[in-house]
Protein backbone atom coordinates (compact mmCIF):
# COMPACT_ATOMS: atom_id res chain seq x y z
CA UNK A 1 -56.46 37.90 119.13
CA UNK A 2 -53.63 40.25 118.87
CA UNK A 3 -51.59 41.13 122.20
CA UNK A 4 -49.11 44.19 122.30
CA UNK A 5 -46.65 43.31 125.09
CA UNK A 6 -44.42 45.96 126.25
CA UNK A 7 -42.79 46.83 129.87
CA UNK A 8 -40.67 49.70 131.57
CA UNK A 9 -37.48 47.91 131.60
CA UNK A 10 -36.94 48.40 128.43
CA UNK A 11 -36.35 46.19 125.25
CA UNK A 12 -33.26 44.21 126.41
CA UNK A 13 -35.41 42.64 129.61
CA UNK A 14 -35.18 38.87 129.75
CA UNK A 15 -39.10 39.29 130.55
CA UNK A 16 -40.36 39.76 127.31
CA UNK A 17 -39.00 37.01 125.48
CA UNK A 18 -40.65 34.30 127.98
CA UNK A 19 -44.10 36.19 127.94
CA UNK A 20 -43.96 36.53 123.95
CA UNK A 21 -43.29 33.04 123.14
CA UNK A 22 -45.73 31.51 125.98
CA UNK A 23 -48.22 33.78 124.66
CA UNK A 24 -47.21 32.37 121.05
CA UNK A 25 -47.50 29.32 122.15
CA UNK A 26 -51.31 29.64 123.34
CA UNK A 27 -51.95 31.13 119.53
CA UNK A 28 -52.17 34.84 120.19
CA UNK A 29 -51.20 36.80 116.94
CA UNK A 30 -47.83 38.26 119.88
CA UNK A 31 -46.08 42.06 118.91
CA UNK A 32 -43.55 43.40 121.44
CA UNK A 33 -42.65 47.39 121.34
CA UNK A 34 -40.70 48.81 124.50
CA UNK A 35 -38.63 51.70 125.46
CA UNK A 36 -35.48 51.66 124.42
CA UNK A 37 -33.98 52.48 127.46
CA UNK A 38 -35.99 51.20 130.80
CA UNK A 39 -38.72 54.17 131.80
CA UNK A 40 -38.95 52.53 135.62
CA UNK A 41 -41.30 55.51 137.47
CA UNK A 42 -43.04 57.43 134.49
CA UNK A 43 -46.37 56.66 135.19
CA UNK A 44 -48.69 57.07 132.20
CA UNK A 45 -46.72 59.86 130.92
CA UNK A 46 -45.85 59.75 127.49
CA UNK A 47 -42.86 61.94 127.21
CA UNK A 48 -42.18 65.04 125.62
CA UNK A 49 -44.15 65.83 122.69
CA UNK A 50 -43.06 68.65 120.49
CA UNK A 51 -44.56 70.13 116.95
CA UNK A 52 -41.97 67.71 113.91
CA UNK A 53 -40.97 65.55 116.45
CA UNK A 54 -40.07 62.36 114.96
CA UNK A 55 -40.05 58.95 117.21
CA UNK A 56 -37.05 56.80 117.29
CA UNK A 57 -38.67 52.91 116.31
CA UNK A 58 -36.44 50.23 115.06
CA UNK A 59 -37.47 46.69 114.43
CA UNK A 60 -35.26 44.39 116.55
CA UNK A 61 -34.85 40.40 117.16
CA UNK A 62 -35.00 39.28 120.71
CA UNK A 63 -33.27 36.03 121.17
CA UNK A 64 -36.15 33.29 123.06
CA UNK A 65 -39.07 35.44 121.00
CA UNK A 66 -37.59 34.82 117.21
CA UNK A 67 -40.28 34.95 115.13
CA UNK A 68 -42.30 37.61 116.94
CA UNK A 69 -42.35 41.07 115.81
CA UNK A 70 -40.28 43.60 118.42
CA UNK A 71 -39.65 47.18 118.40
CA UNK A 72 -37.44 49.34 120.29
CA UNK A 73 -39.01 52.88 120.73
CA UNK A 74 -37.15 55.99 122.13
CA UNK A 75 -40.02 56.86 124.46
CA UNK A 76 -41.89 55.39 127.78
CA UNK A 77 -44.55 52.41 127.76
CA UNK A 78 -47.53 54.91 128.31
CA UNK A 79 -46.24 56.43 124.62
CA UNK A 80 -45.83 52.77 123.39
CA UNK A 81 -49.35 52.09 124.26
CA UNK A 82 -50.91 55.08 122.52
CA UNK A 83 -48.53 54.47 119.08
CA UNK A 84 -50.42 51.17 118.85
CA UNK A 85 -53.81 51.96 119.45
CA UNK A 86 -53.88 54.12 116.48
CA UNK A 87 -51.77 51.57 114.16
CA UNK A 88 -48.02 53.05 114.13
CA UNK A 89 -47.45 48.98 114.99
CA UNK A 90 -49.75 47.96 112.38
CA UNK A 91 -53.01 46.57 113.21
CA UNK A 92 -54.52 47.65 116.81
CA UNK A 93 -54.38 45.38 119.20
CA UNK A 94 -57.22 43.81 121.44
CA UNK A 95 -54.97 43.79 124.45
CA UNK A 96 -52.18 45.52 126.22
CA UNK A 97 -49.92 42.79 128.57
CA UNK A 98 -47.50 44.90 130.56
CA UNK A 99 -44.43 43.56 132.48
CA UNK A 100 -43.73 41.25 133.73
CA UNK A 101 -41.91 43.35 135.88
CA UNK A 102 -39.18 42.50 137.99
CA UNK A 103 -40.00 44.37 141.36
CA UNK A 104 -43.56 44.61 142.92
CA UNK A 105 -46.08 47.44 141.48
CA UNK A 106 -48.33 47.89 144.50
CA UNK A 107 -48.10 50.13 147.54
CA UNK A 108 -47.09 54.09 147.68
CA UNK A 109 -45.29 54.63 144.37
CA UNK A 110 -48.08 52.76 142.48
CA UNK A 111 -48.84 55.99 140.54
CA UNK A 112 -45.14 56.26 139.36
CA UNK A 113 -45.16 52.60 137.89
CA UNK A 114 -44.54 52.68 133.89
CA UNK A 115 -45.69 48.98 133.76
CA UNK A 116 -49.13 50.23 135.22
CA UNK A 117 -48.73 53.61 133.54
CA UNK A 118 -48.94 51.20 129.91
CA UNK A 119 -52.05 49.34 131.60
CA UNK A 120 -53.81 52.38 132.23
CA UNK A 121 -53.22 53.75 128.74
CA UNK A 122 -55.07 50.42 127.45
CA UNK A 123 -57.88 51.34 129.69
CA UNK A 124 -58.56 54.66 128.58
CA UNK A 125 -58.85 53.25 125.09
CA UNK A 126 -61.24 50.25 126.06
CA UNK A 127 -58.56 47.75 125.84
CA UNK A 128 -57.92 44.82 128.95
CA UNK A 129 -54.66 45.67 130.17
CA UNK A 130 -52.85 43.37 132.26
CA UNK A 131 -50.19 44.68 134.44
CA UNK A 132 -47.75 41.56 135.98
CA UNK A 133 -44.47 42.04 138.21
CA UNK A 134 -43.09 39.50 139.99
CA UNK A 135 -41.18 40.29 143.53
CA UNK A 136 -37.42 40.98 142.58
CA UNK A 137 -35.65 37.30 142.66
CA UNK A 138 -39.07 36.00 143.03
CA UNK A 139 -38.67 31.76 143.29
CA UNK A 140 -40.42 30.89 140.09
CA UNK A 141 -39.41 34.09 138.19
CA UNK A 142 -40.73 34.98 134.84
CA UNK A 143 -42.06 32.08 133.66
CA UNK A 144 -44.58 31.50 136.24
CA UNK A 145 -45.79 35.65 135.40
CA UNK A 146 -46.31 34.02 131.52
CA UNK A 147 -48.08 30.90 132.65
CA UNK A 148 -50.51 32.98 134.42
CA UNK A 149 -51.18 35.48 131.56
CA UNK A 150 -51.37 32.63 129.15
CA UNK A 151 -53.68 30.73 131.40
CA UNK A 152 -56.19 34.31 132.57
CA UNK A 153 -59.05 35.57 130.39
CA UNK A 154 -58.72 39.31 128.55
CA UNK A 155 -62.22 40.65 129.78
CA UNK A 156 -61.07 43.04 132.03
CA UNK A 157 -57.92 45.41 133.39
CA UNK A 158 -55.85 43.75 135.82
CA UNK A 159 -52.98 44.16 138.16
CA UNK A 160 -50.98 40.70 139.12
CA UNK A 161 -48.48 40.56 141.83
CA UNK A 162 -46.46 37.17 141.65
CA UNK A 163 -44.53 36.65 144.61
């Protein structure tokens, strides 16, 4: 099964390394690709879009994820999302992780969230998409976000709140 993680804090989170290789770990086929530059409030949007426009994506090494395929991309997670479904990553994949963010995703600004924004793009293409965030200094951090999403099944979209 191949899992696209990506996020709103951008590529340089310490998030994504600890999801990627505890995914890895479990035997997923793991690709990373997140913004550049974090996209914290965009929603689902997926930037501007302009006729010739041309997408900044380099490949990158993240240091706790070596081994696992990462991209930086000048754009927000909803953008990310819609790249891969139609292959710009290579193959598609069969599910979207988003996050884990650090900050809680629920409550007014839901709407505004990138990490659910990415989630929601999944959706819309029939792909689970698992939104996590953990509350900011949150007592068991990051890794207990990627020991849940190693340990939950892909058969639907989700929202998880660690706290």
């Amino acid at each position: 099964m191949r899992i696209l993680i990506t996020n709103d804090d951008g590529i340089d989170a310490p998030a994504l390394p600890v999801l990627a290789s505890r995914l890895a770990r479990e035997g997923y086929d793991v690709q990373i690709a997140a913004p550049l530059e974090g996209h914290s409030g965009c929603g689902a949007s997926i930037g501007k879009v302009t006729e010739g426009q041309i997408v900044s994506i380099s490949q990158v090494s993240l240091a706790g994820a070596e081994g696992i395929p990462a991209f930086a991309v000048d754009g927000p997670p909803a953008f990310i999302v819609l790249a891969a479904v139609q292959g710009v990553f290579g193959e598609r994949p069969d599910v979207v992780v988003t996050g884990p963010n650090s900050g809680l995703n629920l409550g007014p600004l839901t709407l505004h969230s990138g990490t659910l924004g990415a989630a929601v793009t999944a959706a819309s293409y029939r792909l689970p998409g698992i939104a996590l965030s953990t509350e900011k200094r949150a007592r068991f951090g990051f890794a207990t976000a990627a020991e849940f999403c190693a340990r939950s099944g892909w058969k639907s979209t989700g929202i998880f709140e660690l706290v």
